[in-house]
Protein backbone atom coordinates (compact mmCIF):
# COMPACT_ATOMS: atom_id res chain seq x y z
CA UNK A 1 -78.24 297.97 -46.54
CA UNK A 2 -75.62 296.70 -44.51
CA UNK A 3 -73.07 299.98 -42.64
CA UNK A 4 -69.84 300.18 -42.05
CA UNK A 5 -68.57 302.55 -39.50
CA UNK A 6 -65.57 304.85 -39.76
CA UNK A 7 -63.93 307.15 -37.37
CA UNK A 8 -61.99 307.72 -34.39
CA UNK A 9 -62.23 306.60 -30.87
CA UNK A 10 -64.81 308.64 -28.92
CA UNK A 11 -66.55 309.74 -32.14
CA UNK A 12 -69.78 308.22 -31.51
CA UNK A 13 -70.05 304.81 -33.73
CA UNK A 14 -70.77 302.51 -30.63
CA UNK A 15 -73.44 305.34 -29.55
CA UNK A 16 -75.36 305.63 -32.50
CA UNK A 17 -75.18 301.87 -33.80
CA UNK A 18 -77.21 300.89 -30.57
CA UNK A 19 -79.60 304.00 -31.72
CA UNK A 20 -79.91 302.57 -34.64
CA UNK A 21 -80.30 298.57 -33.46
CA UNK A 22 -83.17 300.02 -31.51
CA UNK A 23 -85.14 301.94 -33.81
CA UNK A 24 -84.52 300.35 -37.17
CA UNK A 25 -83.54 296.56 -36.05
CA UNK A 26 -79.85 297.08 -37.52
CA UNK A 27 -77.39 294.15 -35.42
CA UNK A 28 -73.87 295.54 -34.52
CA UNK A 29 -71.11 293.03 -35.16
CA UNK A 30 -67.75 294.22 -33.03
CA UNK A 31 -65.11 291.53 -33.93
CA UNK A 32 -64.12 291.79 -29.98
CA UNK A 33 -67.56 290.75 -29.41
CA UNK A 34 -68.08 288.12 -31.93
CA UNK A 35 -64.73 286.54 -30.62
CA UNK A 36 -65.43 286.13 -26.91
CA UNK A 37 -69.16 284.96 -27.78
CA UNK A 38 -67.35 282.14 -29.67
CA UNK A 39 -65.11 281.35 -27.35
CA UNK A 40 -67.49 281.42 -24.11
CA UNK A 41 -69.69 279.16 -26.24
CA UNK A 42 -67.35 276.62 -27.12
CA UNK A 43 -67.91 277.15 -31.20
CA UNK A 44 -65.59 275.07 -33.45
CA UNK A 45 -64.60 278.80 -34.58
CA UNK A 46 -64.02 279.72 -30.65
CA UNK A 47 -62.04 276.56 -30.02
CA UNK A 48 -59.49 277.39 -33.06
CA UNK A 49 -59.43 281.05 -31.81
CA UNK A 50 -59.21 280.75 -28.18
CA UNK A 51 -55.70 279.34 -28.04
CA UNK A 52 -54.28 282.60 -29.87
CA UNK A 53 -56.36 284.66 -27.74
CA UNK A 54 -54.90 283.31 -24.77
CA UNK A 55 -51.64 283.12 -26.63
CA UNK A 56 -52.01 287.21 -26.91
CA UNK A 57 -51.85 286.77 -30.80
CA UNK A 58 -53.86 288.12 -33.58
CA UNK A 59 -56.92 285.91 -34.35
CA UNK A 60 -56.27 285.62 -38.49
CA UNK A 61 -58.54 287.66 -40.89
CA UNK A 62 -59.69 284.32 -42.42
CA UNK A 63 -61.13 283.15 -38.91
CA UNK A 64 -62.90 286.90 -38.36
CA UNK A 65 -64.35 286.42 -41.38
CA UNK A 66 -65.94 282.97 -40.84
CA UNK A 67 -67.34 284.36 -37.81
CA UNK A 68 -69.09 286.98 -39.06
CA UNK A 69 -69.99 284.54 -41.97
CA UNK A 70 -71.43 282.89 -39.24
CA UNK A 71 -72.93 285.60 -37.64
CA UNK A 72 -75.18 286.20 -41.48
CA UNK A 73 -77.13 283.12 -41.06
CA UNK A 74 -79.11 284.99 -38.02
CA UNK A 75 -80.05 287.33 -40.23
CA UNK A 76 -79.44 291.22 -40.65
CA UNK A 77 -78.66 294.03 -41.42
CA UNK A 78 -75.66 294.76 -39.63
CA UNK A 79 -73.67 297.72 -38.38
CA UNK A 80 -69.20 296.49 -38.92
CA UNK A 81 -68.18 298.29 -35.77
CA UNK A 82 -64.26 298.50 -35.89
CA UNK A 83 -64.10 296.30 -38.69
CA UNK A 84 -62.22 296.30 -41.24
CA UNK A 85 -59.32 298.23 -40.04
CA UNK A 86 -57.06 297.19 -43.07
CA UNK A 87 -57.72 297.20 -47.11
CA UNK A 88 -56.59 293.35 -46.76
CA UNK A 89 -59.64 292.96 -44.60
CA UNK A 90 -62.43 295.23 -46.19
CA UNK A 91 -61.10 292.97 -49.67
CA UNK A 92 -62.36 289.72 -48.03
CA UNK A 93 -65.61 291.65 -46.56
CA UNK A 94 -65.93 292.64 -49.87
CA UNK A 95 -65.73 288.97 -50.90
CA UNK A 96 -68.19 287.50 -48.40
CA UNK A 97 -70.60 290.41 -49.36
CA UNK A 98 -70.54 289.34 -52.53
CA UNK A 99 -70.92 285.62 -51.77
CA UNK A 100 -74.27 286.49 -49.38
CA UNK A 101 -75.41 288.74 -52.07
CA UNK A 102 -75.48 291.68 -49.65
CA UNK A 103 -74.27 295.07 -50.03
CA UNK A 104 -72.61 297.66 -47.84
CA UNK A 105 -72.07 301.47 -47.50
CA UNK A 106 -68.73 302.98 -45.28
CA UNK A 107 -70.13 305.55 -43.07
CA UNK A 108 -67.09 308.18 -42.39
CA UNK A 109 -67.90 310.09 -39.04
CA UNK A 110 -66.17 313.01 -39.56
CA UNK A 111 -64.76 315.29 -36.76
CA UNK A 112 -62.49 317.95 -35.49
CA UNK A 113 -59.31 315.92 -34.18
CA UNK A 114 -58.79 319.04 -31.53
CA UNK A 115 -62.43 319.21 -30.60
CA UNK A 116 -62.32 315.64 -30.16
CA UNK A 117 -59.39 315.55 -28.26
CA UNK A 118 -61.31 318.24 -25.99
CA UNK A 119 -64.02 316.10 -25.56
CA UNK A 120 -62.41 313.03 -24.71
CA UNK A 121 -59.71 314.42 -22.15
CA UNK A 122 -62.08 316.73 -19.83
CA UNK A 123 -64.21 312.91 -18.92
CA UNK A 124 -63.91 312.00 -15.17
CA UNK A 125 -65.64 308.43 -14.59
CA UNK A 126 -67.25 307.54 -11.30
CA UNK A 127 -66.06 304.18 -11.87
CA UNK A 128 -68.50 302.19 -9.16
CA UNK A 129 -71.50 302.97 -11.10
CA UNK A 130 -70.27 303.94 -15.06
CA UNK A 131 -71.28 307.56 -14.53
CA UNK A 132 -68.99 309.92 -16.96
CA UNK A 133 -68.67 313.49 -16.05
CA UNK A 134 -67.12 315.87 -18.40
CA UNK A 135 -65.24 319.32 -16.64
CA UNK A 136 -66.71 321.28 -19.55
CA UNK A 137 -69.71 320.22 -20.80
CA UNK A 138 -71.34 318.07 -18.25
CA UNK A 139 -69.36 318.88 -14.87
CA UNK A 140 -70.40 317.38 -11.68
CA UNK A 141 -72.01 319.88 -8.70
CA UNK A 142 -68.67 319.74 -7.06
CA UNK A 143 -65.05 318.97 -9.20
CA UNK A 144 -64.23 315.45 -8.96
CA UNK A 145 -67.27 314.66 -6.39
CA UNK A 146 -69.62 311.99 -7.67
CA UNK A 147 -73.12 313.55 -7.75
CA UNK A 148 -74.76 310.60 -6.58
CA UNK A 149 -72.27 309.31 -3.69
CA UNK A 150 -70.27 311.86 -2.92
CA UNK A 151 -67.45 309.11 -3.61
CA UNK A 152 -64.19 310.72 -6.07
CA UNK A 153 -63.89 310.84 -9.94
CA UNK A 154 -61.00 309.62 -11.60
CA UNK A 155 -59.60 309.96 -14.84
CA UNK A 156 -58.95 306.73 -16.79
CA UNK A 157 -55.78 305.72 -18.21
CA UNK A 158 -57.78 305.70 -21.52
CA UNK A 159 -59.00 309.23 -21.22
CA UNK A 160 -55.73 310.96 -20.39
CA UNK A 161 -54.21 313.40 -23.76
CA UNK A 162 -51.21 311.14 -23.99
CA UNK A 163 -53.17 308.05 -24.52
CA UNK A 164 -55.82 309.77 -26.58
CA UNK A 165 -53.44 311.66 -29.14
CA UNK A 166 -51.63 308.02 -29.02
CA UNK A 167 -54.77 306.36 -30.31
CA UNK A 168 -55.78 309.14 -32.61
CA UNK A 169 -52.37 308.64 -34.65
CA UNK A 170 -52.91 304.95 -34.71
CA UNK A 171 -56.46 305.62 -35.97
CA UNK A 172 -54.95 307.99 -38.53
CA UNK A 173 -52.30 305.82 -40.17
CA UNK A 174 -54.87 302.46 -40.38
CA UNK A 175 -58.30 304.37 -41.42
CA UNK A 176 -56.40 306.76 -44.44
CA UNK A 177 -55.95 303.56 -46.64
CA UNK A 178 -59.49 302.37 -46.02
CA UNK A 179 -61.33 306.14 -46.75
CA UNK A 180 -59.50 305.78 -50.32
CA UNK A 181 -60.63 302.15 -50.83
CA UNK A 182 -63.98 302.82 -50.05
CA UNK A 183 -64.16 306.27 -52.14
CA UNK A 184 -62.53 304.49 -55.13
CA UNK A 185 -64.25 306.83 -57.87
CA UNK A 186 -64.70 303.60 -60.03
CA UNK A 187 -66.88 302.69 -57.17
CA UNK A 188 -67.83 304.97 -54.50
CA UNK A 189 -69.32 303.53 -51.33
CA UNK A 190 -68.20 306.10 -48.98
CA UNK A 191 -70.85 308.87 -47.42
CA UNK A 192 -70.08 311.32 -44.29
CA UNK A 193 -71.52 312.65 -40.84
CA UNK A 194 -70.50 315.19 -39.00
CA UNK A 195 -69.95 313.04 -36.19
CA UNK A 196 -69.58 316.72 -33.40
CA UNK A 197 -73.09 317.23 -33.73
CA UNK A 198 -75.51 316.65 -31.63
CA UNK A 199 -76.44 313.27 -31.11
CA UNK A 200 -80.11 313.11 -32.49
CA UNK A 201 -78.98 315.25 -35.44
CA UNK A 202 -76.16 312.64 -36.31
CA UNK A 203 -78.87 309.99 -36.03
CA UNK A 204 -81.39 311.80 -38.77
CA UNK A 205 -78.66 311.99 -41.25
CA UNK A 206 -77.81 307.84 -40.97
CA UNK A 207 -81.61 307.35 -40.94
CA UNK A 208 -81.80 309.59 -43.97
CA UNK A 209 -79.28 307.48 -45.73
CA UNK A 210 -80.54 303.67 -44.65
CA UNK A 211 -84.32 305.49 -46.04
CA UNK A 212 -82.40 306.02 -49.26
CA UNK A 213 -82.43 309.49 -49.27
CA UNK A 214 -79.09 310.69 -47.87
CA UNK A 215 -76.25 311.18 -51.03
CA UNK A 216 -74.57 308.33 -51.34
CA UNK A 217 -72.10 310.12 -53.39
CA UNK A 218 -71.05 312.58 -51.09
CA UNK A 219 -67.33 312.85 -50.49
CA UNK A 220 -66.03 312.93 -47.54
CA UNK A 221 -64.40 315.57 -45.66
């Protein structure tokens, strides 16, 4: 059974999909990473997309989805990380399911938008090495000291409440639409985690559902 992930930025989809490529052989397909692995390798897909890449337009839904058309003949299953982010585009995921006789399940990671928002504004990023700090929850032995090299924290443009609450709205206005489509009652494909919990206990519940015992009829919210 093939997954599609849901939910905000900093909610934990890129976190648990490489949990889950690890322990139950799932492959995550990120459009941003399909595209530049095209392009770098000269496909004829990378070659028509490169040019409105470098143009700073929007590659067309049609080309995504010949990519990750592409992407099905290496086998599967596969994690849709940040894809679709419209109804147009989960219709013609829909479409190619269909055609490669696969099927799919939207996985909703569910959260508390202030307790996110928490979360995601208290990080402090030794950016030399990747090491994330949080002021709360994981601080380092001095404020804004690196543990390791005693070099300074910062806090990335990314990370800052302005930017997050920006993102969060965004998220909110594209990802409404696509929670209806995929709880259609005619046909419900839509299931829920609480995406705030700890990390192993997020990854029992999507292991209980790929087993085929999590409710696949469970609402969300």
């Amino acid at each position: 059974m093939n997954l599609i992930f849901l939910g905000p930025p900093g909610a934990g989809k890129g976190t648990q999909a490489r949990i889950l490529a690890e322990r139950s052989g799932y492959r995550q397909l990120s459009t941003g990473d399909i595209l530049r692995a095209n392009v770098l390798a000269g496909t004829p897909l990378g070659r028509e997309a490169k040019p409105i890449m470098e143009s700073g337009g929007l590659v067309p839904d049609d080309l995504i989805i010949r990519m990750i058309a592409a992407e099905f003949e290496g086998g599967g299953p596969f994690i849709f990380d940040g894809f679709p982010r419209t109804v147009t585009q989960a219709q013609a995921l829909d479409n190619l399911l269909v055609r490669k006789r696969r099927s799919a399940v939207a996985v909703l990671f569910r959260v508390d938008l202030s307790v996110l928002i928490d979360r995601l504004t208290g990080r402090w990023t030794h950016l030399a090495s990747g090491r994330v700090y949080h002021e709360r929850y994981a601080p380092p032995k001095r404020p804004g000291i690196d543990d390791v090299t005693g070099e300074p924290l910062v806090q990335r443009p990314d990370d800052k409440e302005e930017t997050i609450r920006t993102r969060l709205a965004v998220y909110e206005e594209q990802t409404a639409p696509l929670i209806a489509y995929y709880d259609d009652p005619a046909d419900p494909r839509l299931v829920s985690v609480d995406a705030l919990g700890p990390i192993d206990t997020v990854t029992r519940e999507l292991v209980a559902l790929i087993d085929g015992n999590g409710d696949e009829r469970r609402a969300a919210g």
